[in-house]
N, C-alpha and C. Protein backbone atom coordinates (compact mmCIF):
# COMPACT_ATOMS: atom_id res chain seq x y z
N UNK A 1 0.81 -1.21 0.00
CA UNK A 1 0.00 0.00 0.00
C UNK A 1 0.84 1.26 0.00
N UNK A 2 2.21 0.77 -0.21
CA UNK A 2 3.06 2.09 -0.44
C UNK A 2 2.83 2.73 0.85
N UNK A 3 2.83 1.91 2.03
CA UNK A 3 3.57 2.31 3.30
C UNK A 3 5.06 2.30 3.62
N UNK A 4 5.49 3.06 4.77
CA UNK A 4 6.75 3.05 5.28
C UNK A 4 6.65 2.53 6.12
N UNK A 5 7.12 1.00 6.17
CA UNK A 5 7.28 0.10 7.52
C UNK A 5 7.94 0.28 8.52
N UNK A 6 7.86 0.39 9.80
CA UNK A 6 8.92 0.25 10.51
C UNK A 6 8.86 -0.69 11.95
N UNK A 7 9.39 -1.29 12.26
CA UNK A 7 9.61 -2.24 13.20
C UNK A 7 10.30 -2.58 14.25
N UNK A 8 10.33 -3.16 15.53
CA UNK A 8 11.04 -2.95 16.61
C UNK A 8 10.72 -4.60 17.13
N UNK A 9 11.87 -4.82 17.30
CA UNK A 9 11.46 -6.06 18.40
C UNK A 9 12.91 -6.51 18.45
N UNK A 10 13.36 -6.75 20.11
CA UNK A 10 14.33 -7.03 20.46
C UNK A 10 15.04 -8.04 19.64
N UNK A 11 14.03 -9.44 18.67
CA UNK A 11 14.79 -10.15 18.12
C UNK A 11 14.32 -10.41 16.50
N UNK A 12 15.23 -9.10 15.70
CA UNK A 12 15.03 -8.82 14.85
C UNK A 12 14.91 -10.13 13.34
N UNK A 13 14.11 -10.15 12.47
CA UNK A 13 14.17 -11.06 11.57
C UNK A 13 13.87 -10.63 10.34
N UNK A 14 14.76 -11.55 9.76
CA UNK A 14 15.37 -11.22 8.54
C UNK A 14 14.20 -11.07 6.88
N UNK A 15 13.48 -12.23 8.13
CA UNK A 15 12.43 -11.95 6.50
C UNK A 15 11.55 -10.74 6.66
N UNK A 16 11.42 -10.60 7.99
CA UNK A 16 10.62 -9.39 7.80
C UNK A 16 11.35 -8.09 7.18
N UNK A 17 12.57 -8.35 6.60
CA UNK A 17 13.44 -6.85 6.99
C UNK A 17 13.28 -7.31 4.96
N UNK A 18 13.02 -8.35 4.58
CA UNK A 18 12.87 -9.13 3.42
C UNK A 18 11.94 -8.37 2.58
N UNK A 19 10.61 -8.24 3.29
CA UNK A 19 9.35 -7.94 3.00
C UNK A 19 9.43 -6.21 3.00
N UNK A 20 10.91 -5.93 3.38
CA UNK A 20 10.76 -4.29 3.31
C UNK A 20 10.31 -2.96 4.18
N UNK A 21 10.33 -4.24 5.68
CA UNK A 21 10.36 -3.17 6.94
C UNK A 21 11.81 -3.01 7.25
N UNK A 22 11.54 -1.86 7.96
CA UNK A 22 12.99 -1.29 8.53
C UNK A 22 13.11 -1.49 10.09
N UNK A 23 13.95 -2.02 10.55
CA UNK A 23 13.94 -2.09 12.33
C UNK A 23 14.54 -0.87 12.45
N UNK A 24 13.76 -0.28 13.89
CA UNK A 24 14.26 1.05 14.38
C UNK A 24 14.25 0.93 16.08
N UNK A 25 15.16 2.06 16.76
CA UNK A 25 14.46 1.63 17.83
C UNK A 25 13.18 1.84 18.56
N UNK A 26 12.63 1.24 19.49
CA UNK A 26 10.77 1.53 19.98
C UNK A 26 10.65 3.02 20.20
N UNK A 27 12.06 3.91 20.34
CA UNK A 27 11.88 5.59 20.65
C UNK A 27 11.00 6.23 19.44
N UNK A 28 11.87 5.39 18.39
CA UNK A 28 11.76 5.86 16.90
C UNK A 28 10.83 5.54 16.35
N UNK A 29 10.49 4.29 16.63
CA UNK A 29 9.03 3.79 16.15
C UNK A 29 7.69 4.67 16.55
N UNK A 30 7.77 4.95 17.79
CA UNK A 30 7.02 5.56 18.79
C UNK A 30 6.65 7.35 18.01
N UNK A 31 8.18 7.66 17.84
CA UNK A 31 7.90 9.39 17.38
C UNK A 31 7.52 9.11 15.71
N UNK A 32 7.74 8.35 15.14
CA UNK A 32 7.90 8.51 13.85
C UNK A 32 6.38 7.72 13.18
N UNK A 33 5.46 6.91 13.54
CA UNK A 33 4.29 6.21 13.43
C UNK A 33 2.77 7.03 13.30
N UNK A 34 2.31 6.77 12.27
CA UNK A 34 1.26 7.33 12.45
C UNK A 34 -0.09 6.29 13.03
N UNK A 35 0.46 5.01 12.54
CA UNK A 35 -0.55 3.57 12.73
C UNK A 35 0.78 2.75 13.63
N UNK A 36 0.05 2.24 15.24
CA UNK A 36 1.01 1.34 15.48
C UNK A 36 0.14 -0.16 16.17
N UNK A 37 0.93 -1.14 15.55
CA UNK A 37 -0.07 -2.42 15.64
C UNK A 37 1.08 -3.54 16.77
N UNK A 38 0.26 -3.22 17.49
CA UNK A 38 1.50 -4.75 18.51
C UNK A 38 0.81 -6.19 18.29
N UNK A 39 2.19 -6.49 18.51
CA UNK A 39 2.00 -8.15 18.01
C UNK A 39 3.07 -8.81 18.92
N UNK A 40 2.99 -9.16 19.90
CA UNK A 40 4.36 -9.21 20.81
C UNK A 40 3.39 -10.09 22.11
N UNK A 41 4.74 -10.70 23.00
CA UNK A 41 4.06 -11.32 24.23
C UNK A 41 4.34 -10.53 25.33
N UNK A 42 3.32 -11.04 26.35
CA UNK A 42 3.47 -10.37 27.47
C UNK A 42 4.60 -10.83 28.27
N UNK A 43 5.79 -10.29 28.17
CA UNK A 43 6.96 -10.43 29.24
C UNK A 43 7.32 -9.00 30.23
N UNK A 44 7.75 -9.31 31.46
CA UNK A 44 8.36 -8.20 32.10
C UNK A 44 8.39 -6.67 31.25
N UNK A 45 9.20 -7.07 30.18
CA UNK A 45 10.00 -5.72 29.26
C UNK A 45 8.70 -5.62 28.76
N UNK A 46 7.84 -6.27 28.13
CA UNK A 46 6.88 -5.22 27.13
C UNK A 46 5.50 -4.74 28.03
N UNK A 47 5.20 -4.95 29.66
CA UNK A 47 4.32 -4.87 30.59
C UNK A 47 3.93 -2.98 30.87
N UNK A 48 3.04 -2.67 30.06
CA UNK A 48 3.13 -0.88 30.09
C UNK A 48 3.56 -0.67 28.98
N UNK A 49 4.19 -1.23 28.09
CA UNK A 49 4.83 -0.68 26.98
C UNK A 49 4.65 0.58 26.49
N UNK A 50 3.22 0.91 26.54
CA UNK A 50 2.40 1.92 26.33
C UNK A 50 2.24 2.27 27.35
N UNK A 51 2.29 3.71 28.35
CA UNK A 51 2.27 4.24 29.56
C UNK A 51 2.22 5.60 29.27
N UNK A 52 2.31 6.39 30.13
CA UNK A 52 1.88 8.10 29.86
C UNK A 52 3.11 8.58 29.19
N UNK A 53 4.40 7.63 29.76
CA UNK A 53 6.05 8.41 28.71
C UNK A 53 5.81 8.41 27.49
N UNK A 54 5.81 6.57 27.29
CA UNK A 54 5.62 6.26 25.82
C UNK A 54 4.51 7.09 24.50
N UNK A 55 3.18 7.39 25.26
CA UNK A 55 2.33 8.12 24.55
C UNK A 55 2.74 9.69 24.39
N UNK A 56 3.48 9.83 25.14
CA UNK A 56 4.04 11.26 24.97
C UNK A 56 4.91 11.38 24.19
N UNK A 57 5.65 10.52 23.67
CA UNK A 57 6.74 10.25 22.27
C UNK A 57 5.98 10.44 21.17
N UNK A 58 4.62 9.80 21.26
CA UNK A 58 4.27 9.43 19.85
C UNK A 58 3.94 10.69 19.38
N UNK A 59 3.63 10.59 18.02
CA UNK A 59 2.91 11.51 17.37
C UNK A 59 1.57 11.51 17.72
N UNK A 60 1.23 12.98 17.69
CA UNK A 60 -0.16 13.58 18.07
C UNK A 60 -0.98 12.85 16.77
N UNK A 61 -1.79 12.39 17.27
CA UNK A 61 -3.69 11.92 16.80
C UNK A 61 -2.82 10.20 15.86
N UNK A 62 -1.94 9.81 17.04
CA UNK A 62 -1.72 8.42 16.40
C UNK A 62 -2.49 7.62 16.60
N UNK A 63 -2.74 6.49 16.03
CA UNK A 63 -3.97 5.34 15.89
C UNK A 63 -2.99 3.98 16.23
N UNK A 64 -3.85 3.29 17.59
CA UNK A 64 -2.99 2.47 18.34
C UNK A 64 -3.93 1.04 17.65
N UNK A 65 -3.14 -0.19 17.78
CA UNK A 65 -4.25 -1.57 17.28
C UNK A 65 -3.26 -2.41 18.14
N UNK A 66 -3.99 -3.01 19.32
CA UNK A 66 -3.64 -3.97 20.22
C UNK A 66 -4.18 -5.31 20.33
N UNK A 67 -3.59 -6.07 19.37
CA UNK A 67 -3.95 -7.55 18.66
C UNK A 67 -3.24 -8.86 19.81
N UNK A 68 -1.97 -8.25 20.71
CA UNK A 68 -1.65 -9.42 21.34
C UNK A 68 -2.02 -9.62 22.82
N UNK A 69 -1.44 -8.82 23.82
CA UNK A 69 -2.32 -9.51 25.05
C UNK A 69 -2.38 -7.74 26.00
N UNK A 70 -3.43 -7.41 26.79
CA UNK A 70 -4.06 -6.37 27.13
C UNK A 70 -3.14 -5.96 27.75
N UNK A 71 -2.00 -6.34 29.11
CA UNK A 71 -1.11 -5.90 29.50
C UNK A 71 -0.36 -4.56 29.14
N UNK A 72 0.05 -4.61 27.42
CA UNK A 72 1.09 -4.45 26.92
C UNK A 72 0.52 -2.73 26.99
N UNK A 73 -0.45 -2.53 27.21
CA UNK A 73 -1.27 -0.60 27.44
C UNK A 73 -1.72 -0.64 28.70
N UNK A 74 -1.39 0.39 29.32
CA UNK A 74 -1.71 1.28 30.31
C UNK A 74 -2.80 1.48 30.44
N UNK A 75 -4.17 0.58 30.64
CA UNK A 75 -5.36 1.15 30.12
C UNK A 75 -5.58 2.69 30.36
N UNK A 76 -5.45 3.30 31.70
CA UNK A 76 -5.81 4.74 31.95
C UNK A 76 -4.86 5.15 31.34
N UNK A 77 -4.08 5.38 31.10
CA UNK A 77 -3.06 6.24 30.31
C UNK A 77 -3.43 6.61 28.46
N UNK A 78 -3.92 5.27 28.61
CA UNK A 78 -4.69 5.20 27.05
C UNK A 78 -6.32 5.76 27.02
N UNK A 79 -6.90 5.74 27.95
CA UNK A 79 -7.95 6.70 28.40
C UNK A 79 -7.96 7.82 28.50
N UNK A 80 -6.89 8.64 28.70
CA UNK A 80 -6.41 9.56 29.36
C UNK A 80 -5.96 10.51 28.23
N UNK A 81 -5.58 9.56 26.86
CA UNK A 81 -4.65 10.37 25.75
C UNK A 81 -5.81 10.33 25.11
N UNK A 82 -6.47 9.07 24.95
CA UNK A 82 -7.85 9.46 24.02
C UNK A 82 -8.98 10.59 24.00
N UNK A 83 -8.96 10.73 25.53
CA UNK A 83 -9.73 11.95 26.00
C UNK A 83 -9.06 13.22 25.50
N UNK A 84 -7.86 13.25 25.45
CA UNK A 84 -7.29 14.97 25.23
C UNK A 84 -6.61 14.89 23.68
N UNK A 85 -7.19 13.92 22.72
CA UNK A 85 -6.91 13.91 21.41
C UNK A 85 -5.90 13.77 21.34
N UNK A 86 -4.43 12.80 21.72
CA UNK A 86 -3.63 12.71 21.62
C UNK A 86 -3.57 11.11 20.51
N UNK A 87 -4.10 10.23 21.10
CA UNK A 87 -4.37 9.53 20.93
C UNK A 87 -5.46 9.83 19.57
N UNK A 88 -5.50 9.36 18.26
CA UNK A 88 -6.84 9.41 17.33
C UNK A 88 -7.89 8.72 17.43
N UNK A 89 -7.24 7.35 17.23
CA UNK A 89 -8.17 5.81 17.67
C UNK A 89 -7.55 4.72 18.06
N UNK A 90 -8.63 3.98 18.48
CA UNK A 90 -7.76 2.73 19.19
C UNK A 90 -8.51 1.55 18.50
N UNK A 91 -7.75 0.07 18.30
CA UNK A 91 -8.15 -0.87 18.12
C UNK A 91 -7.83 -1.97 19.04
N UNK A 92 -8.87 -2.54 20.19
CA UNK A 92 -8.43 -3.25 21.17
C UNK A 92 -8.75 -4.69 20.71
N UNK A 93 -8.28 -5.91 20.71
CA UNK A 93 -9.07 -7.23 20.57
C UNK A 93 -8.54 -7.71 22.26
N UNK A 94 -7.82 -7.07 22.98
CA UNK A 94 -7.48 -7.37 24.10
C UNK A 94 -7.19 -6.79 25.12
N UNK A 95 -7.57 -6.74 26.39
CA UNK A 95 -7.54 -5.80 27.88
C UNK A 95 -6.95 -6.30 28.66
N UNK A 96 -6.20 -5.50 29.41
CA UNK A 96 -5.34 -5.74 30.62
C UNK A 96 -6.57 -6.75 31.59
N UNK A 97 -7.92 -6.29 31.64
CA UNK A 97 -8.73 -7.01 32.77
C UNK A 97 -10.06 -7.85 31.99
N UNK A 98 -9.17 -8.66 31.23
CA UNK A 98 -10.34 -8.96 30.43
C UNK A 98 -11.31 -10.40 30.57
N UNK A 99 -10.14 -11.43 31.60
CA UNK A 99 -10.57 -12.32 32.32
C UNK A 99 -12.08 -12.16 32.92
N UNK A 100 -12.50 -10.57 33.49
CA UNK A 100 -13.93 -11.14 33.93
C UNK A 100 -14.93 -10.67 33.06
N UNK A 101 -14.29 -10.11 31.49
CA UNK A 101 -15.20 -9.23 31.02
C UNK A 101 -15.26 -10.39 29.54
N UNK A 102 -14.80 -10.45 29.34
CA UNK A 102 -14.74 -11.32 27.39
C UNK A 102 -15.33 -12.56 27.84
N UNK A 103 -15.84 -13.68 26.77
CA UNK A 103 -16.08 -14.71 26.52
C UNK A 103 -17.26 -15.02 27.41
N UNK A 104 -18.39 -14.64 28.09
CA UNK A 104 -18.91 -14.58 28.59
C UNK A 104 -20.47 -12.81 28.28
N UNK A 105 -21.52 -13.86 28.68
CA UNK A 105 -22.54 -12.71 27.93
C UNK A 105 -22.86 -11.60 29.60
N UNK A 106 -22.39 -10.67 29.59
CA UNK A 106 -22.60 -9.78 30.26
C UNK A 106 -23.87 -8.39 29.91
N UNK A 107 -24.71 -8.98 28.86
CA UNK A 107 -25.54 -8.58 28.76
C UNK A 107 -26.88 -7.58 30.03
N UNK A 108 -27.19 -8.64 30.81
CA UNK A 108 -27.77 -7.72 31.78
C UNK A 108 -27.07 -7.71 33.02
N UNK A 109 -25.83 -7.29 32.93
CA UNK A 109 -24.62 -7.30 34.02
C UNK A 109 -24.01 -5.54 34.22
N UNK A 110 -24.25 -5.26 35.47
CA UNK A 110 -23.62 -3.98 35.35
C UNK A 110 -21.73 -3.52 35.66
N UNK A 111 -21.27 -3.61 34.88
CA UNK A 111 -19.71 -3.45 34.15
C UNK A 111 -19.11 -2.92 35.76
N UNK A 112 -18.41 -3.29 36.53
CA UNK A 112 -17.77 -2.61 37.40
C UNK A 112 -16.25 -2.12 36.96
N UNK A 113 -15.87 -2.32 35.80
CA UNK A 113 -14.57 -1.56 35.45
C UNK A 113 -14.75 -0.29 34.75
N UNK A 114 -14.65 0.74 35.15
CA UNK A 114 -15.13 1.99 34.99
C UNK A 114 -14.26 2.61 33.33
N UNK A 115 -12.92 1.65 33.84
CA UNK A 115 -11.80 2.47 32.33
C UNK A 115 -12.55 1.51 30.86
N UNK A 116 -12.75 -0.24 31.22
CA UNK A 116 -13.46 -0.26 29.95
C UNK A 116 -14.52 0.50 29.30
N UNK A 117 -15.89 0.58 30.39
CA UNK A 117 -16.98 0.91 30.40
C UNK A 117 -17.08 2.58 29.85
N UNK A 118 -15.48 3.33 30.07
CA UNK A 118 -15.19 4.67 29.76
C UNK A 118 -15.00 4.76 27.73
N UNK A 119 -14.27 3.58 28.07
CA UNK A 119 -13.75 3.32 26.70
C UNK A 119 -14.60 2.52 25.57
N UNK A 120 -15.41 2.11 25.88
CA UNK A 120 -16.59 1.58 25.00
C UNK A 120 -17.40 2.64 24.76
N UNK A 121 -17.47 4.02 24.87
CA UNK A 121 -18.06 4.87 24.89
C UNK A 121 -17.79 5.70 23.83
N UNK A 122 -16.22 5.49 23.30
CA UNK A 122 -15.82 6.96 22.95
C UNK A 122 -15.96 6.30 21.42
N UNK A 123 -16.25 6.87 20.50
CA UNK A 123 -16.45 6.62 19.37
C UNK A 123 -15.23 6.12 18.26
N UNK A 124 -14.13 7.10 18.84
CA UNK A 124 -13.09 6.35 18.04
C UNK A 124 -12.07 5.01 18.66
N UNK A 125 -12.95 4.18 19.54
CA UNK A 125 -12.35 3.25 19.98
C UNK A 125 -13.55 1.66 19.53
N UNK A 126 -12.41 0.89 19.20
CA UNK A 126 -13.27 -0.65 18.40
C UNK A 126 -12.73 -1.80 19.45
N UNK A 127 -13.58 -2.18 20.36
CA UNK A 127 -12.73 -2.90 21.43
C UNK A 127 -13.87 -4.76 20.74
N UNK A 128 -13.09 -5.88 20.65
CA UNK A 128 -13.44 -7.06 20.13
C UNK A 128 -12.92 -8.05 21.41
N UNK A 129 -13.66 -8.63 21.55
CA UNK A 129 -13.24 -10.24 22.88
C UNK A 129 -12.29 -11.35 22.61
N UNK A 130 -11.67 -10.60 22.00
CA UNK A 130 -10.06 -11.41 22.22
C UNK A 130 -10.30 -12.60 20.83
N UNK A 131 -10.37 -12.28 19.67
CA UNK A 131 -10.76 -12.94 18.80
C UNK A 131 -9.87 -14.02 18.46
């Protein structure tokens, strides 16, 4: 699509660098991204990855897509940027607290997590049950 790839992960590979992404470091990725999509596990190092520093690197009205495990964002911090337009949009398929909320019909259940229940609200956020 005649994007500029760029990529970060401690253990860099070759085919991806094949396919015509560039590894940079997560500072660089962070300031330089207009779309950023994680795909990574939850270890120690990537726990917050996303936090009030990290969102403060990025570029203003960046669009976040969190495909691997909920940990890896700050939920309030990501609440917090979405509210003051820092943040553009978000794509969640996964939450830091999602054990009592996904896979299960909570239909006539009243939500006691206030940051999802904040965030299902805001229009430019697409949150999915861990598909």
């Amino acid at each position: 699509f005649g994007c500029n790839v760029l990529a970060y992960d401690v253990y860099p590979n070759t085919e991806t660098e094949a396919l015509g992404a560039r590894y940079v470091s997560k500072e660089e990725l962070f300031a330089q991204s207009d779309i950023i999509s994680f795909h990574c596990p939850l270890v120690p190092e990537t726990h917050h990855m996303v936090d009030e520093a990290s969102i403060a690197e990025m570029k203003d009205v960046v669009i976040l897509i969190n495909t691997s495990r909920g940990g890896i964002i700050d939920s309030q911090a990501l609440l917090e940027a979405l509210k003051s337009g820092k943040i553009s949009g978000v794509g969640l398929d996964v939450y830091e607290e999602e054990d009592s909320l996904f896979f299960r019909d909570l239909s006539n259940t009243v939500i006691q997590d206030d940051t999802i229940t904040r965030l299902m609200t805001l229009p430019n956020v697409v949150i999915t049950g861990h598909q």
